[in-house]
Every structure is written in structure tokens, then in C-alpha cells.
PDB file of N, CA and C in Angstrom:
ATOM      1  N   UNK A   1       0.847  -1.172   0.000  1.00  0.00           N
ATOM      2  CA  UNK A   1       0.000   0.000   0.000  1.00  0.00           C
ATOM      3  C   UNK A   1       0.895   1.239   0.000  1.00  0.00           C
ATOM      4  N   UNK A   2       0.374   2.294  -0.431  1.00  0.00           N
ATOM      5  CA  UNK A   2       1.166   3.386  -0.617  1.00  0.00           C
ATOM      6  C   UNK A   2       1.099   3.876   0.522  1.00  0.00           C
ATOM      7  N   UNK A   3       2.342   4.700   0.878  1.00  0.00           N
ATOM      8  CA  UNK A   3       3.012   5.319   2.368  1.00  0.00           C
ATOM      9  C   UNK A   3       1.914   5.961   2.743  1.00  0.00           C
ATOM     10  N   UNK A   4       1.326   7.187   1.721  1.00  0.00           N
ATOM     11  CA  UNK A   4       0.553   8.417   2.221  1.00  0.00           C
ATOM     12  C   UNK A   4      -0.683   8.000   2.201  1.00  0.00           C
ATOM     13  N   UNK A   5      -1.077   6.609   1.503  1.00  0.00           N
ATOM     14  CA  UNK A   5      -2.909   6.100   2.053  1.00  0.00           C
ATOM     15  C   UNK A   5      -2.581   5.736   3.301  1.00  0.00           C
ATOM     16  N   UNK A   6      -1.335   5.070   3.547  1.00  0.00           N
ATOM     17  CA  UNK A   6      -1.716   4.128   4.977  1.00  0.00           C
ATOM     18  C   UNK A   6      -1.271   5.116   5.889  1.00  0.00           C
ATOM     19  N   UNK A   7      -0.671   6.107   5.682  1.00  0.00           N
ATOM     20  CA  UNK A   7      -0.933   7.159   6.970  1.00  0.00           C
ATOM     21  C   UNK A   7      -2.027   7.457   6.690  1.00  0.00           C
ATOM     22  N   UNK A   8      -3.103   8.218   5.889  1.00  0.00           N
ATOM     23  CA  UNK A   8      -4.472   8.484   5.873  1.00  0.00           C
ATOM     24  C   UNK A   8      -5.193   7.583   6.583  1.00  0.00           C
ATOM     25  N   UNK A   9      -5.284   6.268   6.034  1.00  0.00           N
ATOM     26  CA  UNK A   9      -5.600   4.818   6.481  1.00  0.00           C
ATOM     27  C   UNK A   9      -5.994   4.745   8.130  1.00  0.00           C
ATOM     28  N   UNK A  10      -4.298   5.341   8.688  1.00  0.00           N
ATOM     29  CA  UNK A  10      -4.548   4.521  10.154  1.00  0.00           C
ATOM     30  C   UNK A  10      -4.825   6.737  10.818  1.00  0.00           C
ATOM     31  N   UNK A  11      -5.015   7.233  10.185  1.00  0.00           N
ATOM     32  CA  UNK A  11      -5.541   8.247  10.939  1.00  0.00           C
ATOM     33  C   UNK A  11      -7.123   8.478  10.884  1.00  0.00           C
ATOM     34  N   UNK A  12      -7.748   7.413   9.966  1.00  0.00           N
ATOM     35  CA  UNK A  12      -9.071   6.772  10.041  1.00  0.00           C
ATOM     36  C   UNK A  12      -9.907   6.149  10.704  1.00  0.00           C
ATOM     37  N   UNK A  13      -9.294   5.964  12.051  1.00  0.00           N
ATOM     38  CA  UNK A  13      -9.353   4.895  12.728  1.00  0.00           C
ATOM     39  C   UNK A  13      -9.455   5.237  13.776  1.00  0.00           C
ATOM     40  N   UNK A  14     -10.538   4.485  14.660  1.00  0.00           N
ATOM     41  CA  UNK A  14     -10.863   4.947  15.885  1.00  0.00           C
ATOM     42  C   UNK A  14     -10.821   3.876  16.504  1.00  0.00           C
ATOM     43  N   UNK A  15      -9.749   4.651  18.216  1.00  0.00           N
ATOM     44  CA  UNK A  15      -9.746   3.720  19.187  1.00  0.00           C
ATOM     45  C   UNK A  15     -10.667   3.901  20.295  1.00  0.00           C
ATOM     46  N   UNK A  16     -11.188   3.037  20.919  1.00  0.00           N
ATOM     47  CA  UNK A  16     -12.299   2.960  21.949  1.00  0.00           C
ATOM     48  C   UNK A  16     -11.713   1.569  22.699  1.00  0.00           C
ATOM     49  N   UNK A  17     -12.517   1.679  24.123  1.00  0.00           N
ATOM     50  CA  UNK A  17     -12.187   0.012  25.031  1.00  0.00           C
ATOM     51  C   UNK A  17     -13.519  -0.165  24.931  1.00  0.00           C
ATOM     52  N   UNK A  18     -13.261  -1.645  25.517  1.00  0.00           N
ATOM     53  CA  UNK A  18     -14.942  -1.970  25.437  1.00  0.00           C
ATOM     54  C   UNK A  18     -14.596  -3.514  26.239  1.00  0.00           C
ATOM     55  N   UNK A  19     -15.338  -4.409  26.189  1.00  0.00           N
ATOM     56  CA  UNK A  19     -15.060  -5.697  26.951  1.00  0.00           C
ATOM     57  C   UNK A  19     -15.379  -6.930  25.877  1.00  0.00           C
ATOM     58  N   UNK A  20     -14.867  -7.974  26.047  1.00  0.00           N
ATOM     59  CA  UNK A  20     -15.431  -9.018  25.104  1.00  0.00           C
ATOM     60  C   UNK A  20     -16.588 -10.156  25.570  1.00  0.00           C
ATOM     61  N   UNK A  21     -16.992 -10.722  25.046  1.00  0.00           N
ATOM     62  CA  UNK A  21     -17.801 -11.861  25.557  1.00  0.00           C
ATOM     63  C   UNK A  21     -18.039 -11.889  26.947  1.00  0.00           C
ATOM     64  N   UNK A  22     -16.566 -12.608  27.604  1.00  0.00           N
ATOM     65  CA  UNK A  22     -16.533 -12.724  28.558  1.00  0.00           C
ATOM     66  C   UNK A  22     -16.756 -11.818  29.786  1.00  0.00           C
ATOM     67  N   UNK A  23     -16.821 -10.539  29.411  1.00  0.00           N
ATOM     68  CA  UNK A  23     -16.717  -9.146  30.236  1.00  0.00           C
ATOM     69  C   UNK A  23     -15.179  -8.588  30.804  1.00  0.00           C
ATOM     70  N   UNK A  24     -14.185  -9.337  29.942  1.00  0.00           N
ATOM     71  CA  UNK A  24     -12.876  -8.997  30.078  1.00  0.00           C
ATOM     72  C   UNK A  24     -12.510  -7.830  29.039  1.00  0.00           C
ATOM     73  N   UNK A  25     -11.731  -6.989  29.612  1.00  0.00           N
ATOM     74  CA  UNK A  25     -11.641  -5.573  29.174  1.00  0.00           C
ATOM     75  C   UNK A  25     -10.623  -5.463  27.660  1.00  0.00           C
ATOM     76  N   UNK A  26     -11.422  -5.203  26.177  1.00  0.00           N
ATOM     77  CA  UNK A  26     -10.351  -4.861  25.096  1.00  0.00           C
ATOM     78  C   UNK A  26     -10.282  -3.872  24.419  1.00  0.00           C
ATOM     79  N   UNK A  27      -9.364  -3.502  23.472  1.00  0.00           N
ATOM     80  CA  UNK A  27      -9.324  -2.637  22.643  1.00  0.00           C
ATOM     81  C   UNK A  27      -9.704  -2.980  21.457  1.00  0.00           C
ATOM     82  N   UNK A  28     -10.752  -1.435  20.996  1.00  0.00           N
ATOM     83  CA  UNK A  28     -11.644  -1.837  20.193  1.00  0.00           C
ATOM     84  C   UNK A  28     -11.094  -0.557  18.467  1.00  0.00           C
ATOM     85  N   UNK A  29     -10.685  -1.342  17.805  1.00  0.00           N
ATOM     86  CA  UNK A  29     -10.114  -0.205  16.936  1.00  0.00           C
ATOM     87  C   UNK A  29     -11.253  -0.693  15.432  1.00  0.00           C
ATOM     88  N   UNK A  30     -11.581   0.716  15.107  1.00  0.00           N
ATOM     89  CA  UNK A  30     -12.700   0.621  14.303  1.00  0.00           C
ATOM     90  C   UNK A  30     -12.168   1.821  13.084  1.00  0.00           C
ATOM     91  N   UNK A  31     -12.503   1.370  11.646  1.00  0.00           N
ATOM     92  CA  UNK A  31     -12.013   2.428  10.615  1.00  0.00           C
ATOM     93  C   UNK A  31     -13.419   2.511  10.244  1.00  0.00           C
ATOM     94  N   UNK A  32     -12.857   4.002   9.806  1.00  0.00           N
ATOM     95  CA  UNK A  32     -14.298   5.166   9.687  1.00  0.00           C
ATOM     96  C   UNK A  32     -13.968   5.305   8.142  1.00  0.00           C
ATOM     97  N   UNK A  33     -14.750   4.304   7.065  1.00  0.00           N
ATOM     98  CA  UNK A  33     -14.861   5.116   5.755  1.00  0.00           C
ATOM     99  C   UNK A  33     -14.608   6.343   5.489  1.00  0.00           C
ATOM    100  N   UNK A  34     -16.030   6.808   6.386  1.00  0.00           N
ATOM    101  CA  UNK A  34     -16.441   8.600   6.021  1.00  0.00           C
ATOM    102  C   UNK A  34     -15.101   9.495   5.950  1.00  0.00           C
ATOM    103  N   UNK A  35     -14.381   9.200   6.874  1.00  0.00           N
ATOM    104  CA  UNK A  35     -13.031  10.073   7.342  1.00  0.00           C
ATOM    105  C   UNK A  35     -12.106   9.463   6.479  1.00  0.00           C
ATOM    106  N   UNK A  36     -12.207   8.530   6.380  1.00  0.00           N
ATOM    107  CA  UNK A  36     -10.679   8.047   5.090  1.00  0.00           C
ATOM    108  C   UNK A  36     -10.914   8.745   4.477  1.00  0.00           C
ATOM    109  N   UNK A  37     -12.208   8.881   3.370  1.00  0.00           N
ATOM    110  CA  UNK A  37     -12.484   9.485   2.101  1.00  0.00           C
ATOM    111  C   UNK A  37     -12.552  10.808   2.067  1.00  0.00           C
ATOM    112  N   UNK A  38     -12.821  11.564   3.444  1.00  0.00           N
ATOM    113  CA  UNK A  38     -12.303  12.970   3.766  1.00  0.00           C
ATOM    114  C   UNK A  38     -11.317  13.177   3.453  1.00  0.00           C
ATOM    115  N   UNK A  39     -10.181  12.794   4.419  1.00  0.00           N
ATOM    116  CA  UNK A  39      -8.903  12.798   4.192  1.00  0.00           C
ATOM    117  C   UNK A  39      -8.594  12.607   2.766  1.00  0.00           C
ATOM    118  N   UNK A  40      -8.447  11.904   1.930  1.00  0.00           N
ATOM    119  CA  UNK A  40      -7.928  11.233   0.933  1.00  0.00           C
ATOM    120  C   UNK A  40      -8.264  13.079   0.146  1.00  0.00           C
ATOM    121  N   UNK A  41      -9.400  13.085   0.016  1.00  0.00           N
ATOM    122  CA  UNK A  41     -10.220  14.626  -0.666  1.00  0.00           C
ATOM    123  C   UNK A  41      -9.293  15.742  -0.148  1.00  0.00           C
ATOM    124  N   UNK A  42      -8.836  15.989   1.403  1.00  0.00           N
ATOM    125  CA  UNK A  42      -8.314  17.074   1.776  1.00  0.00           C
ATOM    126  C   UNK A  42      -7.128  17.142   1.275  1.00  0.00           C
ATOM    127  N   UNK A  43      -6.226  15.982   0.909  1.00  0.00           N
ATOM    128  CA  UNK A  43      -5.093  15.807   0.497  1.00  0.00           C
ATOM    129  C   UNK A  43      -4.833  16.377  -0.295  1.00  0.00           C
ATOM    130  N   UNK A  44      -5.874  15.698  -1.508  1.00  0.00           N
ATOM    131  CA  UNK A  44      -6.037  16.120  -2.730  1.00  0.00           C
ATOM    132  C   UNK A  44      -6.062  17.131  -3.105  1.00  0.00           C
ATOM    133  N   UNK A  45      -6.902  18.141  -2.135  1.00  0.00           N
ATOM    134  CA  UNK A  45      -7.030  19.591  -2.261  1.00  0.00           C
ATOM    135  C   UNK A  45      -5.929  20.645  -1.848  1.00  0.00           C
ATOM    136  N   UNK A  46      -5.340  19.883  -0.757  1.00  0.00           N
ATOM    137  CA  UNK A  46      -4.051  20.785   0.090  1.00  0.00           C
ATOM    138  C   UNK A  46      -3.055  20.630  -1.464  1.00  0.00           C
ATOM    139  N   UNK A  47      -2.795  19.577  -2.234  1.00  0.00           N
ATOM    140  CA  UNK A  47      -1.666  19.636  -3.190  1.00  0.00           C
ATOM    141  C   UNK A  47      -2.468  20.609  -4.551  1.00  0.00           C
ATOM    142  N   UNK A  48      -3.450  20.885  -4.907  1.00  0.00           N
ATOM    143  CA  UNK A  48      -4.395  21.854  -6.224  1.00  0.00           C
ATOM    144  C   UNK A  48      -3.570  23.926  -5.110  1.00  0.00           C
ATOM    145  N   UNK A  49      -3.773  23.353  -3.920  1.00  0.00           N
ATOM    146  CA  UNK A  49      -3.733  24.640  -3.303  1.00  0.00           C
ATOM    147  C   UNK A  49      -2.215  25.290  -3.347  1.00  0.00           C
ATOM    148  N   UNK A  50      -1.863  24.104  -3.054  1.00  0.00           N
ATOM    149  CA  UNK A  50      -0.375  24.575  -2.649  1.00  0.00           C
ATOM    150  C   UNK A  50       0.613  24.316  -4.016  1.00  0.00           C
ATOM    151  N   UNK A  51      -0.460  24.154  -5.281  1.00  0.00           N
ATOM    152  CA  UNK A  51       1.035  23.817  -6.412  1.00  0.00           C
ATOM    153  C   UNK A  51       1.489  25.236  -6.772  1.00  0.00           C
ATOM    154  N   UNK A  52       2.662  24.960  -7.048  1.00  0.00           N
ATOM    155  CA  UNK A  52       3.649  26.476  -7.903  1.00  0.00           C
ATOM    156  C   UNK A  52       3.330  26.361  -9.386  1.00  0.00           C
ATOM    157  N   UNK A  53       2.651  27.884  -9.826  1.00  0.00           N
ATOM    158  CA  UNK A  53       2.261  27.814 -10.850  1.00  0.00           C
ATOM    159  C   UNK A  53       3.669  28.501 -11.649  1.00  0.00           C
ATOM    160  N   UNK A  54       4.462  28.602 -13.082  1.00  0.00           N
ATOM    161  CA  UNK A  54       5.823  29.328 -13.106  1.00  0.00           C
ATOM    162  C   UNK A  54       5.164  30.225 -14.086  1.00  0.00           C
ATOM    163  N   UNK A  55       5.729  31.533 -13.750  1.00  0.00           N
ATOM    164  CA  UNK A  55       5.239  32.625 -14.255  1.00  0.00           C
ATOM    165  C   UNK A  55       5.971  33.440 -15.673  1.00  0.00           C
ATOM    166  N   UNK A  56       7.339  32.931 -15.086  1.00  0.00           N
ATOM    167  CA  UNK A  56       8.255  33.687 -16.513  1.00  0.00           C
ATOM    168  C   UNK A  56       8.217  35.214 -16.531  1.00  0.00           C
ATOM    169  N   UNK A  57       9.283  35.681 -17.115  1.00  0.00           N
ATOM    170  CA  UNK A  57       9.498  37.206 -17.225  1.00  0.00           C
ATOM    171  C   UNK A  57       8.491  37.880 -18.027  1.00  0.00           C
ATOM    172  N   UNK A  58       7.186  37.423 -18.198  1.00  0.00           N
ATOM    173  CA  UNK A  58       6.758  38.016 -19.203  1.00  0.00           C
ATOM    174  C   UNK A  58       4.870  38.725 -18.940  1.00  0.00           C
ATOM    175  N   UNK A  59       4.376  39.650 -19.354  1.00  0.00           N
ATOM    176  CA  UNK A  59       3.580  39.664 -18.954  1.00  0.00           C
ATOM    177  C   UNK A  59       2.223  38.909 -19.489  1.00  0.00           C
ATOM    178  N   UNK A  60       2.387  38.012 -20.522  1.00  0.00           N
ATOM    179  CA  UNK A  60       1.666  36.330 -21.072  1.00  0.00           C
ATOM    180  C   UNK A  60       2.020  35.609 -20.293  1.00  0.00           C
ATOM    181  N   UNK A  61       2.992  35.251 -19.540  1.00  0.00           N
ATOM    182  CA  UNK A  61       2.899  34.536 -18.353  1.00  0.00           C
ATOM    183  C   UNK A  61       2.560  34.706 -17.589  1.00  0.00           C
ATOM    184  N   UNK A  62       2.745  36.079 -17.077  1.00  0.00           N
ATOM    185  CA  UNK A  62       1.624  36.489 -15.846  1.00  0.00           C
ATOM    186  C   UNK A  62      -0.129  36.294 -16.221  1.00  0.00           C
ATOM    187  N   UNK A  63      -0.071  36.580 -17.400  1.00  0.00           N
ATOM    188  CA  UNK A  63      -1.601  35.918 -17.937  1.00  0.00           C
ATOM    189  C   UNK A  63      -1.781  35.016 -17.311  1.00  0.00           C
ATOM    190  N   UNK A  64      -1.199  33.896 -18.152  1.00  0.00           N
ATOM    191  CA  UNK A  64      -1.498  32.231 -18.134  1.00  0.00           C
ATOM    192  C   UNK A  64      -1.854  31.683 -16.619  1.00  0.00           C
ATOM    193  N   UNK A  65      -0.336  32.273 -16.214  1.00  0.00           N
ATOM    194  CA  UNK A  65      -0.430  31.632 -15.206  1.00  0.00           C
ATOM    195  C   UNK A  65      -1.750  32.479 -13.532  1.00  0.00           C
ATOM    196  N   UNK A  66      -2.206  33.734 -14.231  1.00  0.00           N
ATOM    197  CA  UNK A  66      -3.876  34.132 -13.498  1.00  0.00           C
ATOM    198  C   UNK A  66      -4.573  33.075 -14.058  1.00  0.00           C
ATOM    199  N   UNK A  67      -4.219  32.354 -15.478  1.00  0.00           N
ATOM    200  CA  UNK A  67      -5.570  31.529 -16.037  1.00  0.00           C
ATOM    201  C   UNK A  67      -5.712  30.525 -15.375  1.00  0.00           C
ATOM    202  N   UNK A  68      -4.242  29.713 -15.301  1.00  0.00           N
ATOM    203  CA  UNK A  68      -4.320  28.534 -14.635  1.00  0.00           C
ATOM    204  C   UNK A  68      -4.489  28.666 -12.809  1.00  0.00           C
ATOM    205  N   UNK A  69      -4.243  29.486 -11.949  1.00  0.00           N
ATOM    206  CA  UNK A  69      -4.825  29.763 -11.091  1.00  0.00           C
ATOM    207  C   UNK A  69      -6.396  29.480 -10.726  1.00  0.00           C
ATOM    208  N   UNK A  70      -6.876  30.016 -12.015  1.00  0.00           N
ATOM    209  CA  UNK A  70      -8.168  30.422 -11.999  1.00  0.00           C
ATOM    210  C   UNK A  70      -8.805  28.996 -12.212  1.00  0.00           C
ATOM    211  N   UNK A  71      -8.054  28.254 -13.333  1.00  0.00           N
ATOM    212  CA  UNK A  71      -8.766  26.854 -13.289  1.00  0.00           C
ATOM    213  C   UNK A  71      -8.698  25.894 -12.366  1.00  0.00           C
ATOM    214  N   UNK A  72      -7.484  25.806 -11.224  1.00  0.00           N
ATOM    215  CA  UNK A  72      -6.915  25.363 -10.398  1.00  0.00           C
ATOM    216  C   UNK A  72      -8.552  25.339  -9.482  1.00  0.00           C
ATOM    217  N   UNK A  73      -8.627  26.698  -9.200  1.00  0.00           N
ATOM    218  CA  UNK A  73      -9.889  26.880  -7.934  1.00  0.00           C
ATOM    219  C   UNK A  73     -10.873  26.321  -8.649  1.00  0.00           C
ATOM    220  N   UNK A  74     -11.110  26.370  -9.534  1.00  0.00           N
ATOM    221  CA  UNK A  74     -12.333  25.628 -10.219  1.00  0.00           C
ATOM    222  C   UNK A  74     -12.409  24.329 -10.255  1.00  0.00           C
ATOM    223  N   UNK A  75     -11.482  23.795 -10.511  1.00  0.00           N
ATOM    224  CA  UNK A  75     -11.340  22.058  -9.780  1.00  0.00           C
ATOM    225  C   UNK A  75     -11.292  21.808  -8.650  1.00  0.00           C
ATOM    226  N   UNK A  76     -10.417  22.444  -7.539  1.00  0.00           N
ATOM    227  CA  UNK A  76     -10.787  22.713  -6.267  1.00  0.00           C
ATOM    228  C   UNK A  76     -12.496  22.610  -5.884  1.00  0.00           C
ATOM    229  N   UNK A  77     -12.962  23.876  -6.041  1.00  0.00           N
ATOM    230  CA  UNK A  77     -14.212  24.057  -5.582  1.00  0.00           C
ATOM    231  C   UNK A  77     -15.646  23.137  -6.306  1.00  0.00           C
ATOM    232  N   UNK A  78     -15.002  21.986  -7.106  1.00  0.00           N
ATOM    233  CA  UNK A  78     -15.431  21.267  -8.081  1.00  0.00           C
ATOM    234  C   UNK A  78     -15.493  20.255  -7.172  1.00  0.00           C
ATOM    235  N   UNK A  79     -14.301  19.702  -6.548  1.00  0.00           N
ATOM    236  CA  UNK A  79     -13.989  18.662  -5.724  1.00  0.00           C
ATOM    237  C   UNK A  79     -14.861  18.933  -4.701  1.00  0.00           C
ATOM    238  N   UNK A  80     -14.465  19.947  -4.048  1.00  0.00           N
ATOM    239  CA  UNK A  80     -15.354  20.152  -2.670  1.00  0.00           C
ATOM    240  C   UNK A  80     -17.028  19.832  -2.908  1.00  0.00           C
ATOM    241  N   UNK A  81     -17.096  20.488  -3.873  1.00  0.00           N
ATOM    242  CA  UNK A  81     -18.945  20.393  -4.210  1.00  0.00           C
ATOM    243  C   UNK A  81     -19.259  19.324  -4.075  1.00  0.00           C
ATOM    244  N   UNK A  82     -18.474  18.335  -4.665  1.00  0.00           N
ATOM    245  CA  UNK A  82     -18.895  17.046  -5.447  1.00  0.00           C
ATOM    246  C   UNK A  82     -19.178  16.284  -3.998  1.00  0.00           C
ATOM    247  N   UNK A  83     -17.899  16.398  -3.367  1.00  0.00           N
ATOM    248  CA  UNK A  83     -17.927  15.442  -1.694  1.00  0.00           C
ATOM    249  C   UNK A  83     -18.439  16.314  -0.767  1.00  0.00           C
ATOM    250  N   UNK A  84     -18.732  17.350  -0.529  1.00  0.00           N
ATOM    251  CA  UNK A  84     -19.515  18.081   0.175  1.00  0.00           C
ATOM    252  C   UNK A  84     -18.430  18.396   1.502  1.00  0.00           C
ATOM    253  N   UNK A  85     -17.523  18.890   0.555  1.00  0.00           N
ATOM    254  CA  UNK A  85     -16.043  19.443   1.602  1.00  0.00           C
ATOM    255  C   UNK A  85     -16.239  21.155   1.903  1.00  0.00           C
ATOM    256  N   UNK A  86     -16.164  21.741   3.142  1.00  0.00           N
ATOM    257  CA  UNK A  86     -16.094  22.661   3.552  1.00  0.00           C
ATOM    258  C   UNK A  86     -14.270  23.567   3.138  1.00  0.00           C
TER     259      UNK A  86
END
């Protein structure tokens, strides 16, 4: 499995005690879909947020690169819609 799912993976995961059968005391570790697939989405979004767009000496690059900005948030806020990310 890849490094950065299975840290997502086990930060999915909830620990609780609880007892077994017998009424002897265990640990109860439970993975939360909902929150994997959060995570996995926030990831996704922290790297759209944080990429370096390169601008060049020029003022068509300073264009482009407002354009691609501009499409950047639009996939962003595309993503969020879709999973219902704040």
C-alpha cells in the first residue's frame, strides 16, 4: 500500500475500550470510511492549493499563469462540491 494512504488509512481509525464476551476488558479499533475518504479529498485539495504555478518574465505569463490559477480553484471548488467538503 502506498506510504501516504496508509498514513491516511490509520488516521481513520478509531480507538475505543470496550469488553469481550466474557466481560474482560479490550481494545476496540474501528475504521471510519467517512473520514478516510475525507482525508484522501483534503489531500487532494491541500496539493491543487499549494502547487507552484511558473510565471516567466513576461507579462503572457503572468496571464497564463492568473488563467491557470483560476482553473486550479475551479477544480478545487469542483472537488469540494462534489464530496460536500467545507
Amino acid at each position: 500500500m502506498n506510504e501516504r494512504i496508509k498514513e491516511l488509512y490509520d488516521l481513520s481509525l478509531t480507538h475505543t475500550t470496550g469488553k469481550d464476551h466474557a466481560g474482560n476488558p479490550m481494545a476496540i479499533i474501528k475504521q471510519n470510511p467517512q473520514v478516510f475518504a475525507e482525508l484522501i479529498i483534503k489531500d487532494c485539495i491541500d496539493k491543487i492549493e499549494a502547487y507552484r504555478i511558473p510565471v516567466g518574465n513576461s507579462s503572457s505569463g503572468e496571464l497564463a499563469c492568473e488563467w491557470t490559477y483560476d482553473a486550479l480553484k475551479e477544480i478545487r471548488d469542483d472537488i469540494k462540491g462534489n464530496f460536500g467538503i467545507e
